[in-house]
Protein backbone atom coordinates (compact mmCIF):
# COMPACT_ATOMS: atom_id res chain seq x y z
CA UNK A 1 97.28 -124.71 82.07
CA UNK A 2 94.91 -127.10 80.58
CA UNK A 3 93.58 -124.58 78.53
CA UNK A 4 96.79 -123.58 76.85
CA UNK A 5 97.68 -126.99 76.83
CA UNK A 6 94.55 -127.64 74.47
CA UNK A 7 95.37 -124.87 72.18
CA UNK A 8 98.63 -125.96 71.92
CA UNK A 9 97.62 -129.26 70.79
CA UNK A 10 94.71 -127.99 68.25
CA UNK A 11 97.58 -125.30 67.02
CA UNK A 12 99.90 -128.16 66.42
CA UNK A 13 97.29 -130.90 64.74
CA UNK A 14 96.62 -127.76 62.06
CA UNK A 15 100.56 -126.99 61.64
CA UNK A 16 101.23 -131.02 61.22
CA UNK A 17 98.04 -130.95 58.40
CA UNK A 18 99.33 -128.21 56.94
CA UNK A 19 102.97 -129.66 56.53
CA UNK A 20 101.78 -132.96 55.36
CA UNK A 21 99.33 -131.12 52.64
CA UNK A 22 102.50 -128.59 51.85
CA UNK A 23 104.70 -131.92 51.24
CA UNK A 24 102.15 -133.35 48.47
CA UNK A 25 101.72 -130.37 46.56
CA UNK A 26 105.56 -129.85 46.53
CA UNK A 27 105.79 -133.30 45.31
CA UNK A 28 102.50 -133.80 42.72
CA UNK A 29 104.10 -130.36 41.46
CA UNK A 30 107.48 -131.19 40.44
CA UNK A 31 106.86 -134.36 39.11
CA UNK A 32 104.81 -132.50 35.77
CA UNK A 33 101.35 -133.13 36.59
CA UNK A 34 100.63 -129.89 34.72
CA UNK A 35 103.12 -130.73 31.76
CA UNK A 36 101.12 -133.58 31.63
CA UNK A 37 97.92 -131.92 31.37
CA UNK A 38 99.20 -129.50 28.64
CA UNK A 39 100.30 -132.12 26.48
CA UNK A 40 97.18 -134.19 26.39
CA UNK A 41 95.22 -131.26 25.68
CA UNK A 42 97.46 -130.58 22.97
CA UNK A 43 97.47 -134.59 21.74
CA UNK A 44 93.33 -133.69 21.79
CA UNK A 45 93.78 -130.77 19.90
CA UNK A 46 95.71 -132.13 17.38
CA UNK A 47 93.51 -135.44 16.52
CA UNK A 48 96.01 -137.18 17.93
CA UNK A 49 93.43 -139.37 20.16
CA UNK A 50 91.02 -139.87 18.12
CA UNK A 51 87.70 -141.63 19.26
CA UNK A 52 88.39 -140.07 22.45
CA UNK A 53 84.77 -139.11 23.81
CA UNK A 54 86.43 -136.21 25.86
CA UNK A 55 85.53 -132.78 23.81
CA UNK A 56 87.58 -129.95 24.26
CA UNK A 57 85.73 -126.54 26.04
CA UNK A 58 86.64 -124.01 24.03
CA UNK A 59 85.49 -121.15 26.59
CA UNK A 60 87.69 -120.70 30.01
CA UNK A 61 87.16 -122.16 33.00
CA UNK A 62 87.33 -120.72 36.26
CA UNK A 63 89.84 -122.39 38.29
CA UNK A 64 89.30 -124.39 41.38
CA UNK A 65 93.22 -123.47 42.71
CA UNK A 66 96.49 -122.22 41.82
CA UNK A 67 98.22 -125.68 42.26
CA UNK A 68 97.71 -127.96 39.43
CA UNK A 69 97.61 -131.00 41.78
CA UNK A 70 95.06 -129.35 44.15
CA UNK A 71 93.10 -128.04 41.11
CA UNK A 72 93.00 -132.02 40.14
CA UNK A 73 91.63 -133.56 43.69
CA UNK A 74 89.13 -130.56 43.25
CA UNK A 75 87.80 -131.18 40.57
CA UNK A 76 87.19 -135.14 41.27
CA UNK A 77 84.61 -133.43 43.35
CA UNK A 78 81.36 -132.53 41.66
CA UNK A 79 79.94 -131.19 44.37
CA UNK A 80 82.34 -128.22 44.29
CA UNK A 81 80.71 -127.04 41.18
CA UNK A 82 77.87 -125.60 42.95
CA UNK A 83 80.34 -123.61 45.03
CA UNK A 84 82.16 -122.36 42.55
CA UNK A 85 78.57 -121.29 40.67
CA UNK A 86 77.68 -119.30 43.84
CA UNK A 87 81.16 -117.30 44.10
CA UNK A 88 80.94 -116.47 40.19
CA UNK A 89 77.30 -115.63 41.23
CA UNK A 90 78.42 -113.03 44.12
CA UNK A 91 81.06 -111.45 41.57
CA UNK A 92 84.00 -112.53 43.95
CA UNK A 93 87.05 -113.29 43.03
CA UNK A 94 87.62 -116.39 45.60
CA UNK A 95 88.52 -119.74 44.06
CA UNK A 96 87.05 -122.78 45.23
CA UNK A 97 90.26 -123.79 47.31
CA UNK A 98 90.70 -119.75 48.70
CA UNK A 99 86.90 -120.38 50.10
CA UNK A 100 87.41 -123.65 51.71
CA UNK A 101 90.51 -122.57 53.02
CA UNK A 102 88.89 -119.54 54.43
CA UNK A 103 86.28 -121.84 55.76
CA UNK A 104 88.54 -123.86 57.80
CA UNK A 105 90.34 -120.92 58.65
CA UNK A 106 87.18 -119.27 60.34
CA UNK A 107 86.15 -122.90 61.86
CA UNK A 108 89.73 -123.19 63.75
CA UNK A 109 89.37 -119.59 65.04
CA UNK A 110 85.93 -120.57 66.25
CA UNK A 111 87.16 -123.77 67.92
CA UNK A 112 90.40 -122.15 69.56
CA UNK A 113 88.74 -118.48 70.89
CA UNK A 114 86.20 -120.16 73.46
CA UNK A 115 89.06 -121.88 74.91
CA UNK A 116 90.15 -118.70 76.17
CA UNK A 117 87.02 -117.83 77.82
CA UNK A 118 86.78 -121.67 79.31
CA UNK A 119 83.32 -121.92 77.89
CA UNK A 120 81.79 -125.47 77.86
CA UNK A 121 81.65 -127.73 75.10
CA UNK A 122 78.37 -126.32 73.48
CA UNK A 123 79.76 -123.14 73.31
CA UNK A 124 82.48 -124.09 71.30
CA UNK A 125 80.23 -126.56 69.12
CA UNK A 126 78.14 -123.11 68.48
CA UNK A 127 81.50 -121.06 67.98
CA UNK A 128 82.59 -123.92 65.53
CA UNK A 129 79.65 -123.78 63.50
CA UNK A 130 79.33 -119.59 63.50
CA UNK A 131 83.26 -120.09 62.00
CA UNK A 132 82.06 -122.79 59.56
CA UNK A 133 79.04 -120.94 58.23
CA UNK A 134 80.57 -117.61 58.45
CA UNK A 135 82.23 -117.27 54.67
CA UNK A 136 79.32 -118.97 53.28
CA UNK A 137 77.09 -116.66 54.98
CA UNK A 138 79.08 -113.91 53.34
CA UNK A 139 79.09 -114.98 49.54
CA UNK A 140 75.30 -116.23 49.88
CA UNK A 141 74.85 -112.13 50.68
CA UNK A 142 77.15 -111.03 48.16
CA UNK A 143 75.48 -113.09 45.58
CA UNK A 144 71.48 -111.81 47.13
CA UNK A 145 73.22 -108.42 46.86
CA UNK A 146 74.42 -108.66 43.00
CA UNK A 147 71.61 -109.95 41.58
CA UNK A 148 68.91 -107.50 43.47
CA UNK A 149 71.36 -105.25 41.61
CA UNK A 150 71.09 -107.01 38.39
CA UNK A 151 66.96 -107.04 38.63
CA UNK A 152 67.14 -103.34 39.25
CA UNK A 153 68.64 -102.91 36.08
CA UNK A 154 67.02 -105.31 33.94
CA UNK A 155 64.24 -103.05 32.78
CA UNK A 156 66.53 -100.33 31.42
CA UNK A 157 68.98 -102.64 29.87
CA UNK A 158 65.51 -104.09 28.30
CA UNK A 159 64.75 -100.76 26.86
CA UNK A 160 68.29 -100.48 25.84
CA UNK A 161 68.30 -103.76 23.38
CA UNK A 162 64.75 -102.20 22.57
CA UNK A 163 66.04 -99.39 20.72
CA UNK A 164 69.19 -100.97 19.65
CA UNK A 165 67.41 -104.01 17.49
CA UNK A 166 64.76 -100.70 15.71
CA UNK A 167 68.34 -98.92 15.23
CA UNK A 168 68.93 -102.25 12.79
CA UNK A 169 71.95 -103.65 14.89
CA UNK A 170 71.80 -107.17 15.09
CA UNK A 171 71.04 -109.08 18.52
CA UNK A 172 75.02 -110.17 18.72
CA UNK A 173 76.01 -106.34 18.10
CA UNK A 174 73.24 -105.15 20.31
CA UNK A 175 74.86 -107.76 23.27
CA UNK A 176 78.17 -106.06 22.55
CA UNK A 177 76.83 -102.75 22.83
CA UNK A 178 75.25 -103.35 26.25
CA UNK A 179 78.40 -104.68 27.22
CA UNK A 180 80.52 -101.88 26.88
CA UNK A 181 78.08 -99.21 27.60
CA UNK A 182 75.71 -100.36 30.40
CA UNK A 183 77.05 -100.49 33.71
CA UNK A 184 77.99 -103.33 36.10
CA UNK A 185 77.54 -105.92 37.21
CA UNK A 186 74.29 -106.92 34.17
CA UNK A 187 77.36 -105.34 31.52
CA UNK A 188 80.05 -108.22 33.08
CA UNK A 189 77.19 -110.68 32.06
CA UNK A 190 76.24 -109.19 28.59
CA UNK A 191 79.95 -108.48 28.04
CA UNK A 192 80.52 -112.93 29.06
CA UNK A 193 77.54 -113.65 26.46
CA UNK A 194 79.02 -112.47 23.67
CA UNK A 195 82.27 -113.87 24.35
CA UNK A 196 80.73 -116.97 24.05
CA UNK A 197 79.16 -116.21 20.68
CA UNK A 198 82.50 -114.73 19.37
CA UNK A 199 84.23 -117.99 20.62
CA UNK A 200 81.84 -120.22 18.20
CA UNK A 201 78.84 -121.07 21.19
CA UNK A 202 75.30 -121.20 19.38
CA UNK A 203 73.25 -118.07 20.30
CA UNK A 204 71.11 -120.10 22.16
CA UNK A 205 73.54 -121.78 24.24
CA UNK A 206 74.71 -118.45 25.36
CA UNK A 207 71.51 -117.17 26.30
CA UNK A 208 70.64 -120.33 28.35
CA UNK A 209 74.54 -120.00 30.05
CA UNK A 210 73.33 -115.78 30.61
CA UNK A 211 69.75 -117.59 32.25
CA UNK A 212 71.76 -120.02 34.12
CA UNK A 213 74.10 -117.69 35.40
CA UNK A 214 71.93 -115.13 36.52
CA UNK A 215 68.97 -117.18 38.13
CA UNK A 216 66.22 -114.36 38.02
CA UNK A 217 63.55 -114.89 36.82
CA UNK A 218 62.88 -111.32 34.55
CA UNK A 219 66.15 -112.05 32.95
CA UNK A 220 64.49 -115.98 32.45
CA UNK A 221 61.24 -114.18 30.56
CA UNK A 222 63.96 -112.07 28.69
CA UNK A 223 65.66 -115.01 27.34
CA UNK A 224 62.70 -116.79 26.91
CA UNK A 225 60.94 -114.31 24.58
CA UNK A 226 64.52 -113.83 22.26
CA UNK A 227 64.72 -117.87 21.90
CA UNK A 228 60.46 -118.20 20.66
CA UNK A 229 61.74 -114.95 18.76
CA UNK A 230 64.41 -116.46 17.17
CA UNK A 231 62.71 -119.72 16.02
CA UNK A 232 58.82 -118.36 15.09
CA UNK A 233 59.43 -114.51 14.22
CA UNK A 234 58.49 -111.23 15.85
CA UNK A 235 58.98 -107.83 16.65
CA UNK A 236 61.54 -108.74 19.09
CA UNK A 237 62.19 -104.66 20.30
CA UNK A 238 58.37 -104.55 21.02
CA UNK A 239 58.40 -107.98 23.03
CA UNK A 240 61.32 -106.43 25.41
CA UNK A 241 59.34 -103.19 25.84
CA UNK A 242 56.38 -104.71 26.78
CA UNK A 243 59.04 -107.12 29.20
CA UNK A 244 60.30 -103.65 30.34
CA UNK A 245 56.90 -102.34 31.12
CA UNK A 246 56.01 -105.76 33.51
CA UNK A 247 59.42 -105.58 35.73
CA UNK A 248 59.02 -102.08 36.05
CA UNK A 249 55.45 -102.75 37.61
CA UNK A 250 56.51 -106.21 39.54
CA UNK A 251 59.59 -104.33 40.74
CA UNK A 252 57.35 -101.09 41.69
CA UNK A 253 55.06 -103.04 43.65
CA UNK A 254 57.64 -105.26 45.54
CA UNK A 255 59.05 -101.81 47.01
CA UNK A 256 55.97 -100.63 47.84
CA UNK A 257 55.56 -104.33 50.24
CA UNK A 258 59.10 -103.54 51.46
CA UNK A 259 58.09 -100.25 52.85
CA UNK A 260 54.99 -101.70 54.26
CA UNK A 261 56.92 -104.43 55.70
CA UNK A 262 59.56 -102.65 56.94
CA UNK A 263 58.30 -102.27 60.44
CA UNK A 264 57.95 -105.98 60.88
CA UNK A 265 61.47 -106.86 59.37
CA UNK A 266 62.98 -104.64 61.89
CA UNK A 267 61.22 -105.70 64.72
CA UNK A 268 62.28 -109.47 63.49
CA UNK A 269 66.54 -108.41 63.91
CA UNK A 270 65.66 -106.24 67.47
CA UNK A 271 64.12 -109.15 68.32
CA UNK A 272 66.41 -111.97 66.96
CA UNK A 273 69.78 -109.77 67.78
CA UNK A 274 68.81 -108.43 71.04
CA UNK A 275 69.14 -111.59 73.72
CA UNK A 276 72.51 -112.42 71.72
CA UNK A 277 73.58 -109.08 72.33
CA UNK A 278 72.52 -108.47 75.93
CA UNK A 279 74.50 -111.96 76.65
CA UNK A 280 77.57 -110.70 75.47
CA UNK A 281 77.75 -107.82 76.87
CA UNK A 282 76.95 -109.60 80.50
CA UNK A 283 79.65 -111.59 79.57
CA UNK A 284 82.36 -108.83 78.55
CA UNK A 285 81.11 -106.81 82.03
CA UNK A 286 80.50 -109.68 84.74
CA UNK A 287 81.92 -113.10 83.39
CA UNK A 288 80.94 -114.91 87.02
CA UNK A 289 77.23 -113.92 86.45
CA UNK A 290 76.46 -115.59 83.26
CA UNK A 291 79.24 -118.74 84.31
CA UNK A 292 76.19 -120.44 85.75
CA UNK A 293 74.23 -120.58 82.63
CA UNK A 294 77.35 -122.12 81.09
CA UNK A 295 78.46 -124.83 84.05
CA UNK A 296 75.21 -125.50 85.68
CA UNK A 297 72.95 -127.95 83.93
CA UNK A 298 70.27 -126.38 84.73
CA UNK A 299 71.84 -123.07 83.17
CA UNK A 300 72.55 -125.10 79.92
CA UNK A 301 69.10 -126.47 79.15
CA UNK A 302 68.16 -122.76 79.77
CA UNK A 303 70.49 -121.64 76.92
CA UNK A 304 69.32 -124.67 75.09
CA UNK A 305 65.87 -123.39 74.86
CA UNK A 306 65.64 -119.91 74.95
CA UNK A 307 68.25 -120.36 71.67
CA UNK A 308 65.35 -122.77 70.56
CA UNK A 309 62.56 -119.95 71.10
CA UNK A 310 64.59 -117.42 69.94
CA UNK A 311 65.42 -119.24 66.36
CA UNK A 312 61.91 -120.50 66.10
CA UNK A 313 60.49 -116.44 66.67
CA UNK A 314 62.94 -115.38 64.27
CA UNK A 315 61.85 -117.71 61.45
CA UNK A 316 58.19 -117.03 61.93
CA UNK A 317 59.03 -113.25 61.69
CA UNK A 318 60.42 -113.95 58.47
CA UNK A 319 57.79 -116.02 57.72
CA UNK A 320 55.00 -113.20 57.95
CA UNK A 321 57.44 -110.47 56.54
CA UNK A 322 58.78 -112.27 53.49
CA UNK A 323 55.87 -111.99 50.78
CA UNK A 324 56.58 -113.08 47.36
CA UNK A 325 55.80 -110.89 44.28
């Protein structure tokens, strides 16, 4: 009874939240707080407040929510900009406000499922945080994922602006050309930079935005060498072959420590997965086996530090297995 009685109580704190945010956005909304917006932007665009020190973006923004008023309080945030860099870096198509939401949606599950099970308070303290750090987790992936992709393909789309600049296209046209005939996701990013140079953004700009964007550094040496290109001269297709040549090489040579490695790295997840695993099974087959490592002190401060060990065996694993190149 106590049990349900507590998830009845952390069910109805989230419904009463939920009402109470429901309420403000129903009421920020219909009072024209987008009207609002709309019309200063259009005051701004027409000179109509001049010496204002705001300037006007003239490329889109990725929104932070769907409701103007909750798109405000978001933005008031700077914080939230990182965030919303990281989910444009993982190619999702979460807003800032979908990803929090998710966030507290996993956190809640986390904090109401060990009731069920009547595990102790640092159980649920570890469910809570899995929950919190769960969609994180997954866009911090996504985004390792997409740009390993990206790398991969930096060397051909090198050699592709290669032999479009000696073809006599021009380093806009050759972007555009990319673009449209590379394939994703290094086209979505070739495709965004010359949007920005179409929209009126100096070339330069839009290379640093592609560098900032895309934080590899290949694609950093590739912007690099068209910028000192652009300002002291050059054979600019020969630069990106010989930029070509050196990722090919780097990238060669990091797979060849991956296979060496690979041993190691999967010893590190047996190793780092297998006590988790082993405990849930025990406690899926024989709950009133592993209850004493959960009730007894001395059963806690045993979970307490073989969790310790276990984390601190898992990071030196890493340690020896992840070798820069």
């Amino acid at each position: 009874m106590d049990m349900f009685m507590t998830g009845f109580a952390v069910l109805l704190f989230a419904a009463v939240i939920l009402a109470i945010e429901g309420s403000w956005l129903w009421w920020s909304g219909s009072h024209g707080g987008g009207a609002r917006r709309i019309a200063q932007r259009l005051r701004l665009m027409a000179g109509g407040a001049a010496g204002n020190a705001q300037q006007l973006s003239i490329l889109k923004q990725r929104r932070y929510a769907k409701a103007p008023a909750l798109e405000r309080l978001l933005r008031r945030v700077p914080q939230l900009a990182a965030l919303d860099r990281l989910l444009s870096q993982a190619g999702l198509s979460w807003s800032v406000a979908q990803f929090l939401g998710g966030t507290a949606s996993t956190s809640l599950a986390g904090m109401v499922l060990p009731l069920f099970w009547d595990l102790p308070l640092p159980a649920m303290l570890v469910a809570l945080a899995a929950g919190l750090l769960l969609p994180g987790g997954l866009a911090l992936r996504a985004r390792a994922a997409r740009l390993k992709k990206i790398e991969q393909q930096l060397p051909e789309a090198a050699d592709f602006l290669g032999r479009a600049l000696r073809a006599g296209h021009s380093f806009a046209n050759v972007l555009q050309m990319a673009g449209d005939e590379m394939p994703d996701p290094i086209a979505a990013e070739f495709r965004f930079a010359h949007r920005e140079i179409n929209y009126g953004v100096p070339m330069n700009e839009a290379l640093h935005n592609l560098a900032t964007r895309v934080p590899l550094t290949d694609l950093r040496y590739l912007v690099i060498a068209v910028l000192i290109q652009r300002e002291s001269g050059g054979n600019l297709a020969e630069i990106l072959g010989s930029i070509s040549r050196l990722i090919r090489a780097r990238l060669k040579l990091l797979g060849q420590v991956r296979v060496m490695s690979a041993e190691g790295r999967l010893s590190a997840w047996i190793l780092g997965l297998l006590p988790i695993g082993v405990l849930l099974v025990m406690t899926l087959l024989n709950p009133e086996y592993v209850r004493p490592l959960w009730h007894d002190p001395t059963g806690v401060r045993l979970m307490w530090w073989a969790g310790g060990v276990s984390m601190l065996g898992v990071f030196w694993m890493r340690s020896l297995i992840h070798i820069r190149v």
